[in-house]
N, C-alpha and C. Protein backbone atom coordinates (compact mmCIF):
# COMPACT_ATOMS: atom_id res chain seq x y z
N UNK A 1 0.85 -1.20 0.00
CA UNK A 1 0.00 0.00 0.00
C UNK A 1 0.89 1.25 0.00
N UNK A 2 0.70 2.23 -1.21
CA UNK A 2 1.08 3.32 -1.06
C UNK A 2 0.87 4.21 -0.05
N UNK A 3 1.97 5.09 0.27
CA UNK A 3 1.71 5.74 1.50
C UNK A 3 1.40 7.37 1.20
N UNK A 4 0.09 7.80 1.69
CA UNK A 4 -0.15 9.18 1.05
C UNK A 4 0.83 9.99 0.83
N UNK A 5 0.62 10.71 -0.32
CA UNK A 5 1.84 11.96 -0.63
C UNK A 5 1.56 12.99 0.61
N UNK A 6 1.20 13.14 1.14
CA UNK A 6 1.17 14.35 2.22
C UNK A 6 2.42 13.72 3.27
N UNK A 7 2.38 12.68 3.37
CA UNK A 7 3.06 11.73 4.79
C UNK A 7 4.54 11.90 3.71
N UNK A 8 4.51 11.44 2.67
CA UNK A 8 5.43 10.86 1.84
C UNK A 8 6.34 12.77 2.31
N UNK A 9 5.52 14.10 1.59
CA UNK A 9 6.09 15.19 1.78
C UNK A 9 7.06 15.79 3.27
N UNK A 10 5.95 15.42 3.94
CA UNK A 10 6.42 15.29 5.56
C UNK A 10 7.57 14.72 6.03
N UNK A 11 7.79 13.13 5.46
CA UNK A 11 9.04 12.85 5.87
C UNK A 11 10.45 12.93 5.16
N UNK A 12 9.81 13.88 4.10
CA UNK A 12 11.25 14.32 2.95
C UNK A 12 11.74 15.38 3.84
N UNK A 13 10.47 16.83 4.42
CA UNK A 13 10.88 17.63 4.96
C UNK A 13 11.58 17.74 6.18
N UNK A 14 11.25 16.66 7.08
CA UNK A 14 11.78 16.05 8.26
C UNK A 14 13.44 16.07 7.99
N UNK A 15 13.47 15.47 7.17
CA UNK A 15 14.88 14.86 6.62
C UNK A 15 15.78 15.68 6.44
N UNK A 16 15.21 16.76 5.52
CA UNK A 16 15.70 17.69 5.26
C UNK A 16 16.18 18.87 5.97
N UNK A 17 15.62 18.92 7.47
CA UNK A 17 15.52 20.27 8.31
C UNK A 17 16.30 19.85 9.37
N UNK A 18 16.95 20.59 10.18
CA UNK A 18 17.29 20.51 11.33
C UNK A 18 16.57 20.36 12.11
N UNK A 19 16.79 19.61 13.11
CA UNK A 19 15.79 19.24 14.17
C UNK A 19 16.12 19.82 14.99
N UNK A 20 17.44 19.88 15.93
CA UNK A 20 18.45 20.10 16.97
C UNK A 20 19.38 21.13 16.56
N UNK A 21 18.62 22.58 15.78
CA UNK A 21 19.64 23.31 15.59
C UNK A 21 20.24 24.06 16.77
N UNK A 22 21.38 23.84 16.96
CA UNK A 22 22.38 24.72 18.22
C UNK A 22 21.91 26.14 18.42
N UNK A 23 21.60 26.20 20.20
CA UNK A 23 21.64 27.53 19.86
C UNK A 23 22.55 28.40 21.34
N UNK A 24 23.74 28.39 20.81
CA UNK A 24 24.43 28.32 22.32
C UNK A 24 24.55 30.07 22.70
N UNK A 25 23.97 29.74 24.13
CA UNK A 25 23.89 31.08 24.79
C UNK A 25 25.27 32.27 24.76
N UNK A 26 25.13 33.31 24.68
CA UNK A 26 26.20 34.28 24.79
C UNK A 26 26.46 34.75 26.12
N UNK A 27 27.56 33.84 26.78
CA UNK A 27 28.35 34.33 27.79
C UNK A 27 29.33 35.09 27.87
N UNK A 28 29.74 35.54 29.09
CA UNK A 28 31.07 36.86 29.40
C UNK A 28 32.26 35.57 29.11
N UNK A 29 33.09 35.57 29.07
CA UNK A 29 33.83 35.06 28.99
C UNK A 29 35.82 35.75 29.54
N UNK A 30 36.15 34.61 30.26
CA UNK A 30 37.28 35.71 31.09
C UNK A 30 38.00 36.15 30.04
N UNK A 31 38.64 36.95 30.21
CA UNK A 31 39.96 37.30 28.96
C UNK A 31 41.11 36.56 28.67
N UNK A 32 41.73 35.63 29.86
CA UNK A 32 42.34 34.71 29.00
C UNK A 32 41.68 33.55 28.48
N UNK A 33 40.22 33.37 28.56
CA UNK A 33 39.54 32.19 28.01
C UNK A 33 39.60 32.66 26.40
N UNK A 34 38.54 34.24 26.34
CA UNK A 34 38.60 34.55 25.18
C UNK A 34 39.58 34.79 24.22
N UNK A 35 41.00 34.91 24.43
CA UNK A 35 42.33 34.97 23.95
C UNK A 35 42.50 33.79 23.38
N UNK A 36 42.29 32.68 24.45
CA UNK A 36 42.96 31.30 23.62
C UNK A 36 41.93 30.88 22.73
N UNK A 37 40.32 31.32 22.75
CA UNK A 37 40.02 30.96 21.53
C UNK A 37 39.82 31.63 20.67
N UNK A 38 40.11 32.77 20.89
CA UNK A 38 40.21 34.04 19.61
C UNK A 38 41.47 33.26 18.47
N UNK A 39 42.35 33.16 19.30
CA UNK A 39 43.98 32.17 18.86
C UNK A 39 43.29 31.07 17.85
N UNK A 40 42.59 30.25 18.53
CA UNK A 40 42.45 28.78 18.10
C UNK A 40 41.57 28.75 16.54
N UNK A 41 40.39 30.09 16.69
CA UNK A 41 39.69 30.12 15.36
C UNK A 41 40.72 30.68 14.32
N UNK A 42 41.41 31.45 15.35
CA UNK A 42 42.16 32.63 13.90
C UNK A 42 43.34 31.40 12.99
N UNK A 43 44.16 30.53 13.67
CA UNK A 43 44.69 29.65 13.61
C UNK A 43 44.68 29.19 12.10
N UNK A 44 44.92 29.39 10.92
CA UNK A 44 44.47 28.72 9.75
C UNK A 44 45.78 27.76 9.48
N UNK A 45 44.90 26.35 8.99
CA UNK A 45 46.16 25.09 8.64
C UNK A 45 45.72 24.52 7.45
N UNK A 46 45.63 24.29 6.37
CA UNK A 46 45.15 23.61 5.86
C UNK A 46 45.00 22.04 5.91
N UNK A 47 43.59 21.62 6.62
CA UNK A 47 43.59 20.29 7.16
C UNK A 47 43.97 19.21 6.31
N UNK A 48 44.50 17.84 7.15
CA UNK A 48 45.16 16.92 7.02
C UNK A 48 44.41 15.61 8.09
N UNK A 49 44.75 14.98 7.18
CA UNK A 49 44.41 13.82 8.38
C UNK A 49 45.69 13.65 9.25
N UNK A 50 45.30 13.52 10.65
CA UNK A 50 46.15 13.15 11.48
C UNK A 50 45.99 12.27 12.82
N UNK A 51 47.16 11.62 12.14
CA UNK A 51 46.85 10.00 13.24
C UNK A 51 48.09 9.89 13.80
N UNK A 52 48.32 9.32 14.91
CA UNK A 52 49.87 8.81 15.41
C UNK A 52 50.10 7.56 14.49
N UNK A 53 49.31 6.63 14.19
CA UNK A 53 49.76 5.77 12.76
C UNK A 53 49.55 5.84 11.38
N UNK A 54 49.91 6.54 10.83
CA UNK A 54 49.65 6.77 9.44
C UNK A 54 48.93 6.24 8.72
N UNK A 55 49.14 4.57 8.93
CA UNK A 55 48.27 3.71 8.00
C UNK A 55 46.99 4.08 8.18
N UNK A 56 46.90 4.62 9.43
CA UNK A 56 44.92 4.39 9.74
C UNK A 56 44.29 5.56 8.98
N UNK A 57 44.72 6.33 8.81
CA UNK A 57 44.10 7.57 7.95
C UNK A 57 43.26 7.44 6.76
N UNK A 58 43.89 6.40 6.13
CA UNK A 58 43.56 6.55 4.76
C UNK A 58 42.29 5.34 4.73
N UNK A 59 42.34 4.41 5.85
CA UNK A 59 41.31 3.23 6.65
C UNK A 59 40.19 4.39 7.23
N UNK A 60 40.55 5.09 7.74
CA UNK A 60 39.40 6.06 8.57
C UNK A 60 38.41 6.75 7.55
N UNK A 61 39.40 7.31 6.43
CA UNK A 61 39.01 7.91 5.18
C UNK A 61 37.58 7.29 4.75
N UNK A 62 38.05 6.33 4.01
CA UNK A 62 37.62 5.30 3.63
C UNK A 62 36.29 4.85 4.02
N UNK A 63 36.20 4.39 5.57
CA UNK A 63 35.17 3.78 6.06
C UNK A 63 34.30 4.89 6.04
N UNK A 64 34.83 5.80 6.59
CA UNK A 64 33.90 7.29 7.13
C UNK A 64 33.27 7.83 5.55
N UNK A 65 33.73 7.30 4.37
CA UNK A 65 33.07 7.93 3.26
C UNK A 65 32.15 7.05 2.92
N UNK A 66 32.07 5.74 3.10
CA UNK A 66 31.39 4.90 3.03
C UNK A 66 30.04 4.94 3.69
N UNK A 67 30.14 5.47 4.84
CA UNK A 67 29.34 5.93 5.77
C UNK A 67 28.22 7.60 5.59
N UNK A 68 29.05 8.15 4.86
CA UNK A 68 28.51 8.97 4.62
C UNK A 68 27.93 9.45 3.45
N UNK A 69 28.28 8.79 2.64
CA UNK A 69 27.96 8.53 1.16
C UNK A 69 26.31 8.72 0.30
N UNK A 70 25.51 8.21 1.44
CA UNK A 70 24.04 8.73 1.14
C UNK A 70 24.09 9.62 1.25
N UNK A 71 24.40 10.24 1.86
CA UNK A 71 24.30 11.88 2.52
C UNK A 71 24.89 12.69 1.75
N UNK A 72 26.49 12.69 1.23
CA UNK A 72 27.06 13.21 0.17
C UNK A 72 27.28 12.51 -0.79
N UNK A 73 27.18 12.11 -2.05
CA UNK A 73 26.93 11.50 -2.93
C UNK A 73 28.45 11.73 -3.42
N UNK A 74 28.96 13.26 -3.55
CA UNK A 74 30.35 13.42 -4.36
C UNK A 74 31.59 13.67 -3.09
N UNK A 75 32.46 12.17 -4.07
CA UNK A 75 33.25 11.63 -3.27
C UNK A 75 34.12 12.39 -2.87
N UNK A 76 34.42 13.64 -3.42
CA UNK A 76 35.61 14.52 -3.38
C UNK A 76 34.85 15.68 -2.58
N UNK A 77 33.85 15.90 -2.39
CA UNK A 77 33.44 16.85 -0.95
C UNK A 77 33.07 16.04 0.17
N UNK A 78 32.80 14.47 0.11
CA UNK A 78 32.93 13.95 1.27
C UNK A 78 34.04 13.91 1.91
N UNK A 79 35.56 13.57 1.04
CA UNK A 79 36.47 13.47 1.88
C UNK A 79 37.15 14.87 2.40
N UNK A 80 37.19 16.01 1.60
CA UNK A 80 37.41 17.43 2.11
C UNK A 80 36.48 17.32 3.14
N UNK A 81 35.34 17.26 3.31
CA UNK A 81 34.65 17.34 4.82
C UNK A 81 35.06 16.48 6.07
N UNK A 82 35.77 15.39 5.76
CA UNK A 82 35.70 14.31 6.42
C UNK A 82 37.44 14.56 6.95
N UNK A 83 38.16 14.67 6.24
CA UNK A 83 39.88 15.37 6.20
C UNK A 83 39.62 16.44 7.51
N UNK A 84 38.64 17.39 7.11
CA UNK A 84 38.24 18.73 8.01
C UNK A 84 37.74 18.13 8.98
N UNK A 85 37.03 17.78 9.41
CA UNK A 85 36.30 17.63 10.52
C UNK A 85 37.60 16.43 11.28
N UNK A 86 37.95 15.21 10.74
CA UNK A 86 39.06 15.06 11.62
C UNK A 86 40.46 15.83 12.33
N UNK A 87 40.94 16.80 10.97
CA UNK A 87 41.73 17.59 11.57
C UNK A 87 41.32 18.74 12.65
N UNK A 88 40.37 19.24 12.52
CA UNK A 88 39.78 20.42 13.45
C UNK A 88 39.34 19.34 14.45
N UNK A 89 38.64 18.71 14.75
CA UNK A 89 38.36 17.46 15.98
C UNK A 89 39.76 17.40 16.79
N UNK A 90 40.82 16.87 16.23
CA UNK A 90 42.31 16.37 16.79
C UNK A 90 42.35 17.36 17.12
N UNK A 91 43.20 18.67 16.32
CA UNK A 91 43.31 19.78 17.09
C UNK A 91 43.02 20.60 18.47
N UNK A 92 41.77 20.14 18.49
CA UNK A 92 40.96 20.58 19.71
C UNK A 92 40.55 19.43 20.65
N UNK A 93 40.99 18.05 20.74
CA UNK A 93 41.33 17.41 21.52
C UNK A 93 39.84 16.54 22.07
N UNK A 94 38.94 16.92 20.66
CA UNK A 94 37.73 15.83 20.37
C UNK A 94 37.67 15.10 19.78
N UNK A 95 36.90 13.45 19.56
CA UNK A 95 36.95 12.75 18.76
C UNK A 95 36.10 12.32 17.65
N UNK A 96 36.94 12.70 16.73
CA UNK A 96 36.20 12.71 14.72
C UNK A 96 34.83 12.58 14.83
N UNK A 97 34.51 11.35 15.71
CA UNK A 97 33.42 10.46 15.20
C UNK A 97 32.13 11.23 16.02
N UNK A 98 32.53 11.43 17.30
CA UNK A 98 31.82 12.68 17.99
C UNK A 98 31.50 13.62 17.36
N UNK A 99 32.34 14.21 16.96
CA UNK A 99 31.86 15.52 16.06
C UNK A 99 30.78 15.13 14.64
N UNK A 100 31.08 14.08 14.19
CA UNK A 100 30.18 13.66 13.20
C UNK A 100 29.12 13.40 13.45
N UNK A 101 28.53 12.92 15.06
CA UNK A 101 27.79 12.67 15.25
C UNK A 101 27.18 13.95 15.74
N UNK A 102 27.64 14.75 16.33
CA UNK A 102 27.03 16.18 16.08
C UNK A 102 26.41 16.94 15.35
N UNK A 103 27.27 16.79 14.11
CA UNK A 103 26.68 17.64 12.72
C UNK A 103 25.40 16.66 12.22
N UNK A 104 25.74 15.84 12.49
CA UNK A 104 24.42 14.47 12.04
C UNK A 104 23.30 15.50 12.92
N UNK A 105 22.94 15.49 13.93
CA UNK A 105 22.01 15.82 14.41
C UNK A 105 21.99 17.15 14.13
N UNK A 106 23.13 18.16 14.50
CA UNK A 106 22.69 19.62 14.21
C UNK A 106 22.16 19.92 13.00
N UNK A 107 22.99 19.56 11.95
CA UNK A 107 22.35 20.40 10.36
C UNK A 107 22.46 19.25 9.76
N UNK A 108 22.13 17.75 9.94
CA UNK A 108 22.47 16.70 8.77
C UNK A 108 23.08 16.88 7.72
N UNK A 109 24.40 17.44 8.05
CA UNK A 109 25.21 17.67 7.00
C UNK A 109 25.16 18.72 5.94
N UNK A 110 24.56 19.72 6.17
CA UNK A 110 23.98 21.32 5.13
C UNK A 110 24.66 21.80 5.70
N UNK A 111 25.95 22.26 4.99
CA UNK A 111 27.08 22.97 5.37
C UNK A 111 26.01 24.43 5.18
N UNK A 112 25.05 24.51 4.75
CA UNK A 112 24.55 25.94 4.36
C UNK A 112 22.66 25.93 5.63
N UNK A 113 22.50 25.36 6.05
CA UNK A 113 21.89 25.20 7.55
C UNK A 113 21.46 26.66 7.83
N UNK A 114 20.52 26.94 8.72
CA UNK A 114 20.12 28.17 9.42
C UNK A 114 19.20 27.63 10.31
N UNK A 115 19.47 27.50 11.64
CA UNK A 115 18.50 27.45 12.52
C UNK A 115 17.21 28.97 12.89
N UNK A 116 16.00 28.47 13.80
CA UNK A 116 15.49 29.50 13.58
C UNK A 116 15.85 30.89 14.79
N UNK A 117 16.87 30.31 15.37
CA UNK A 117 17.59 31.37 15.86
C UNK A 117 18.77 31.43 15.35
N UNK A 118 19.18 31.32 14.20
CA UNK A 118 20.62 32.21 13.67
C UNK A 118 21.72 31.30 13.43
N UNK A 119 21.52 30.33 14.05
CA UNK A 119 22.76 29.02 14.16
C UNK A 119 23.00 28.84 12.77
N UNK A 120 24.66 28.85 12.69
CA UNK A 120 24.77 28.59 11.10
C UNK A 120 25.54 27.20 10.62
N UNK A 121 25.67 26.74 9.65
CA UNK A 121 26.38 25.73 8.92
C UNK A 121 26.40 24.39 9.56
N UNK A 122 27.73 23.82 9.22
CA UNK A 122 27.33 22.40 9.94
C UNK A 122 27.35 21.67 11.01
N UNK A 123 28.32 22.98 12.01
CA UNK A 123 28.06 22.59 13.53
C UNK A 123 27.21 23.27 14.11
N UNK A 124 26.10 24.77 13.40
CA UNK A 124 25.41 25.51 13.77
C UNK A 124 26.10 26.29 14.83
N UNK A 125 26.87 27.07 14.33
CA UNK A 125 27.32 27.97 15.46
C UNK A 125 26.86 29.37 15.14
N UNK A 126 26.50 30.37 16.34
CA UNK A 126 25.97 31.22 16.76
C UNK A 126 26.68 32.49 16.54
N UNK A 127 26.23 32.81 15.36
CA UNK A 127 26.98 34.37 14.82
C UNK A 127 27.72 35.36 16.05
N UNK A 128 27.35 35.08 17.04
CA UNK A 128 27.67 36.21 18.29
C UNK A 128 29.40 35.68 18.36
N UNK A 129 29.59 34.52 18.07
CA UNK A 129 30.86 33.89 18.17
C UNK A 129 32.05 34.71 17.70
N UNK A 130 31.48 35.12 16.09
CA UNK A 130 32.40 35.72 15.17
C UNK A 130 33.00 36.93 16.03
N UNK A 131 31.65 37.85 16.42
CA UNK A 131 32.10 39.07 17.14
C UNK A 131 32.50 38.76 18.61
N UNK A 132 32.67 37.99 19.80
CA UNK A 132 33.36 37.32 20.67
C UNK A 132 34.60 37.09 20.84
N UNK A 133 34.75 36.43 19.66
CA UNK A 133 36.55 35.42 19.36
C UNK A 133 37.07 35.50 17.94
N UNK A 134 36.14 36.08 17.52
CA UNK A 134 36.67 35.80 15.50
C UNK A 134 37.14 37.28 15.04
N UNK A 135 36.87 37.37 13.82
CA UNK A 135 37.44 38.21 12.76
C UNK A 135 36.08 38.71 12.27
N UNK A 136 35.76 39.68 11.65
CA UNK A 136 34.79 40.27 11.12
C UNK A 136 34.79 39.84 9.47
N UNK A 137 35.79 39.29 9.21
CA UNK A 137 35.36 38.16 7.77
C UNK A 137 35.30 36.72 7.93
N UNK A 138 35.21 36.17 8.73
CA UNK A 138 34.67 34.96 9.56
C UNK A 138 32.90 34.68 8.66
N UNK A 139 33.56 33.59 7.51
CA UNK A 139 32.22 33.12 7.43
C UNK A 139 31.98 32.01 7.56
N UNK A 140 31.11 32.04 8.64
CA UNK A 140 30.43 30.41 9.29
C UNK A 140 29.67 30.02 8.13
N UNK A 141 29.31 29.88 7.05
CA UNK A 141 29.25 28.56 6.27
C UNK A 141 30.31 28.21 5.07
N UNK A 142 31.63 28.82 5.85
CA UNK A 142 32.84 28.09 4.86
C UNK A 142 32.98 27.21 6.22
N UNK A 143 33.56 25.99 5.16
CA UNK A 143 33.13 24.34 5.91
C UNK A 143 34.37 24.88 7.37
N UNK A 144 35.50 24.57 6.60
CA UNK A 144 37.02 24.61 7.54
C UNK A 144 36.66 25.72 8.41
N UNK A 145 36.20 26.82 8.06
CA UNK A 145 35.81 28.05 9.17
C UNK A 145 34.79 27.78 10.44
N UNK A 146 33.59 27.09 10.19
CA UNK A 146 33.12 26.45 11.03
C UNK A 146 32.68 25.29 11.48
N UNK A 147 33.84 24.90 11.10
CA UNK A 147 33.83 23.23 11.94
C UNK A 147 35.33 23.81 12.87
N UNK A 148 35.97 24.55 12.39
CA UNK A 148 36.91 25.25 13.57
C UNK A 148 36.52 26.33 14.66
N UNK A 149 34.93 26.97 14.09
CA UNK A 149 34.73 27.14 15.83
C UNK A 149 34.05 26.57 16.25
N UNK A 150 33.02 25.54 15.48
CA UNK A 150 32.36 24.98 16.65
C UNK A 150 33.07 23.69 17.27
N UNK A 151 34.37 23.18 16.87
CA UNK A 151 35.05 22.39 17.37
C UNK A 151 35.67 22.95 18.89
N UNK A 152 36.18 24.29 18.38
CA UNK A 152 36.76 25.24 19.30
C UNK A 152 35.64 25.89 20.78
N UNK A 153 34.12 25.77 20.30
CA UNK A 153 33.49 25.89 21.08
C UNK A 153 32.91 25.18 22.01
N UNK A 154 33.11 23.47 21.41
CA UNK A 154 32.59 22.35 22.09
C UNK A 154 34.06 21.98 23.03
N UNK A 155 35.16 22.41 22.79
CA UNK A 155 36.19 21.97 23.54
C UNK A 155 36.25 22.91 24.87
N UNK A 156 35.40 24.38 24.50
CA UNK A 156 35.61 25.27 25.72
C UNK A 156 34.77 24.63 26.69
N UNK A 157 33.10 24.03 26.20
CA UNK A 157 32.17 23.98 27.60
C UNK A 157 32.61 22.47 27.53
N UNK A 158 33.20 21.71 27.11
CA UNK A 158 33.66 20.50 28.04
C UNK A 158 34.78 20.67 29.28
N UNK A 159 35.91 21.69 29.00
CA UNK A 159 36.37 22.09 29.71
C UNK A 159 35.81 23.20 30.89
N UNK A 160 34.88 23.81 31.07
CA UNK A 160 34.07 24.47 31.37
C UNK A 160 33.44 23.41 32.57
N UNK A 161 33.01 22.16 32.10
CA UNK A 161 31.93 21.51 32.59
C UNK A 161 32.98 20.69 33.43
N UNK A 162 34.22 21.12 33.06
CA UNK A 162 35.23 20.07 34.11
C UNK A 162 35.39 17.87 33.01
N UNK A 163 34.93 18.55 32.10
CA UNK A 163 35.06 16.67 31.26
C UNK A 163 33.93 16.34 31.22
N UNK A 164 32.58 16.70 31.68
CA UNK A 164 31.58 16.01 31.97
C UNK A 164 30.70 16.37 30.33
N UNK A 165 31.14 15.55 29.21
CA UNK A 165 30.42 15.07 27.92
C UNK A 165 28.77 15.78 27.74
N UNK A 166 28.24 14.84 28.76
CA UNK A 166 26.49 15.48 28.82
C UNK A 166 26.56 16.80 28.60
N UNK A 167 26.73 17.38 29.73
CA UNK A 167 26.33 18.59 30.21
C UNK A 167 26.81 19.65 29.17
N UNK A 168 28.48 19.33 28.62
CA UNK A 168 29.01 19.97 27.57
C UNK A 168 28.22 20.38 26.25
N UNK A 169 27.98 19.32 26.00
CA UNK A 169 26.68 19.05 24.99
C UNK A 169 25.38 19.92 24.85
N UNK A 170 25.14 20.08 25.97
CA UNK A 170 23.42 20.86 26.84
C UNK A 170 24.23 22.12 26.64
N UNK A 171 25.20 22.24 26.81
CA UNK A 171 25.40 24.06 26.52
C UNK A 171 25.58 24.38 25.02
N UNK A 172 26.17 23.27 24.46
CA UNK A 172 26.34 23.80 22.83
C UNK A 172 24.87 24.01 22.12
N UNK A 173 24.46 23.20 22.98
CA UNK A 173 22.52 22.79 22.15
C UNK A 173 21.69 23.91 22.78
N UNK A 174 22.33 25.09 23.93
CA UNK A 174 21.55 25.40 25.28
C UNK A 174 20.04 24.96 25.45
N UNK A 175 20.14 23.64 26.07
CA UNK A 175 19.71 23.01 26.72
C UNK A 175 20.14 22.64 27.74
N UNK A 176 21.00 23.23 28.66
CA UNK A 176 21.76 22.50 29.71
C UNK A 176 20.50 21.99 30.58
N UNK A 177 21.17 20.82 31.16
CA UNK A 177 19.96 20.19 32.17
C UNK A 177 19.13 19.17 31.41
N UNK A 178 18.96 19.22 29.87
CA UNK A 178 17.92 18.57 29.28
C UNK A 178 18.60 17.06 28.45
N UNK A 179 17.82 15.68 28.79
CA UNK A 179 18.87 15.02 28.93
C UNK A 179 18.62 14.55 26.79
N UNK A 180 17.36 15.12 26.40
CA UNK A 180 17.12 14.57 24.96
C UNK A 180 18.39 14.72 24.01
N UNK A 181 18.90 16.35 24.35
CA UNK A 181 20.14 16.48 22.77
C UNK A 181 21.31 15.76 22.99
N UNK A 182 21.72 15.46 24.47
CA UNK A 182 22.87 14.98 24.65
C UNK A 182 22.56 13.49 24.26
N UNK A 183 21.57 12.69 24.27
CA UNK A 183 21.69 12.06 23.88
C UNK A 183 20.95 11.08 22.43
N UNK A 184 20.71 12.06 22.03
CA UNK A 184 20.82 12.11 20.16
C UNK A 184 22.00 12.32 19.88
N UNK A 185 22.66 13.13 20.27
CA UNK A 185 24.29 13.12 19.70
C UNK A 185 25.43 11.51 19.53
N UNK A 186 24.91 11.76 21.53
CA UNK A 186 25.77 10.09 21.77
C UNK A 186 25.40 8.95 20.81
N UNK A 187 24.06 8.99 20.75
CA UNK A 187 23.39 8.03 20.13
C UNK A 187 23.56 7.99 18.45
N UNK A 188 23.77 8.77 18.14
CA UNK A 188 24.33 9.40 16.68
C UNK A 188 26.13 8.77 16.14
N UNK A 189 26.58 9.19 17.53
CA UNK A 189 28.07 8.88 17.33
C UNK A 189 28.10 7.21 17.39
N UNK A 190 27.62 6.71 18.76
CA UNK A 190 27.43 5.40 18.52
C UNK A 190 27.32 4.74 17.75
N UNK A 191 25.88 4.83 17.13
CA UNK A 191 25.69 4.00 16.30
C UNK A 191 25.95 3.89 14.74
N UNK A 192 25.92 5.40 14.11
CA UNK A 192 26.71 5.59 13.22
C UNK A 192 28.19 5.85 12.41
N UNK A 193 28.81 6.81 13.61
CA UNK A 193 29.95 6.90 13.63
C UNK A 193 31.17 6.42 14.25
N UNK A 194 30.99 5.34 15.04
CA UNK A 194 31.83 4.47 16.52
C UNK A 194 33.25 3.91 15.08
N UNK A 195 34.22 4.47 15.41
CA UNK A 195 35.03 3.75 14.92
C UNK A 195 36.68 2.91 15.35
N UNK A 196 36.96 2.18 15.33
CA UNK A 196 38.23 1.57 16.23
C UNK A 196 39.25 1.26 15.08
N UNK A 197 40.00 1.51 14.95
CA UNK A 197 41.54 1.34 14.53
C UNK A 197 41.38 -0.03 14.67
N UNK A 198 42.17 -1.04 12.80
CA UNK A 198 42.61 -2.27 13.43
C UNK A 198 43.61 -2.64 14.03
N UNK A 199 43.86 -3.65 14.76
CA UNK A 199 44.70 -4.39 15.55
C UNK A 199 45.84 -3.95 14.70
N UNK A 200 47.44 -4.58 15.13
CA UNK A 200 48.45 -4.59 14.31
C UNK A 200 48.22 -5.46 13.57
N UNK A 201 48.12 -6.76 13.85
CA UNK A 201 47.93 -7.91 12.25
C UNK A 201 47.25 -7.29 11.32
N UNK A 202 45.86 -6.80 11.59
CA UNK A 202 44.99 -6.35 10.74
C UNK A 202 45.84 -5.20 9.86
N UNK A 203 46.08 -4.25 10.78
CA UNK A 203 46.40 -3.30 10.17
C UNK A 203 48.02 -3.27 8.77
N UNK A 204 48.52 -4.26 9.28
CA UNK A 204 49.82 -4.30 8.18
C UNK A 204 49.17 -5.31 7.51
N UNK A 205 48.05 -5.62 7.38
CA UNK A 205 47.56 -7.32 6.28
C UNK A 205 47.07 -6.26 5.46
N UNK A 206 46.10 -4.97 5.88
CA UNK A 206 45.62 -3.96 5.09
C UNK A 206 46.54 -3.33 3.90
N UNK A 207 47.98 -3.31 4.27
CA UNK A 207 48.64 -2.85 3.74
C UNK A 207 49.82 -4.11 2.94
């Protein structure tokens, strides 16, 4: 049985929209907080994958495009996204697959995203940011530009929160206290993005 076009429209648009667009509150922030991440956005590298074993990079590549492949269809902006988001992740001392599971829920991957409070691109970060810690040509929907602050912003309220993941989460989403976004994210990273390095046998049989 066909399923009415109204339902059929509904769950294209679903698909299509952000559900969980970020909308993180504008705090004071001390002056050497705001320094080191004024530093960290301004910071430009052109990303790289980076692993302490080399081999796994091009294994991480790989799987993670595989993975994402419905979603981006062209193979050569999946892996520029996928290159980016691991290097800005490392950098800031989060992990790849976390962050993927973030953008999964924040903007399903619409590097061009707008929440209905202002949140932009694919980690949905909050224009107030630019004028905070950034540059006044800071544009949050160039990919590398903001997946480097909202990498840079999810590393401040984990540190903020003292390590505590949840709660970190509840401030990027401001929702603090609310236990649903933190765990759509987890649940996101889990089950879609969970990835482990092979063993040594594995890994030199790969090669």
């Amino acid at each position: 049985m066909r399923a009415p076009l109204f339902a059929v429209l509904a769950v294209a648009l679903l698909a299509a929209t952000p559900a969980w667009a970020g909308a993180q509150r504008e705090e004071a922030l001390a002056a050497n907080v705001a320094s080191a991440m004024s530093r960290s956005v301004s910071d430009i590298n052109a990303p790289r994958l980076v692993f302490e074993d080399p081999r796994e990079g091009p294994l991480w590549l790989a799987e993670m495009s595989r993975r994402l492949q419905s979603r981006i269809p062209d193979q050569w902006m999946r892996e520029r996204l996928l290159t980016a988001v691991q290097y800005e992740a490392t950098r800031a001392g989060l992990d790849p697959q976390l962050v993927l599971g973030l953008i999964q829920v924040e903007s399903g991957f619409n590097k061009y995203a707008i929440s209905p409070v202002g949140a932009r691109g694919l980690m949905q970060v909050m224009p107030f940011w630019v004028r905070s810690i950034g540059a006044p040509g800071h544009n949050l929907f160039e990919l590398t530009t903001n997946l480097r602050y909202g990498c840079t912003i999810l590393r401040h309220y984990i540190d903020m929160e003292g390590g505590n993941l949840f709660r970190a989460l509840g401030r990027y989403n401001g929702s603090l206290g609310q236990a649903t976004y933190p765990n759509l994210v987890v649940g996101a990273w889990k089950r879609h993005w969970l990835w482990l390095p092979p063993s040594g046998d594995k890994l030199a049989a790969a090669f």
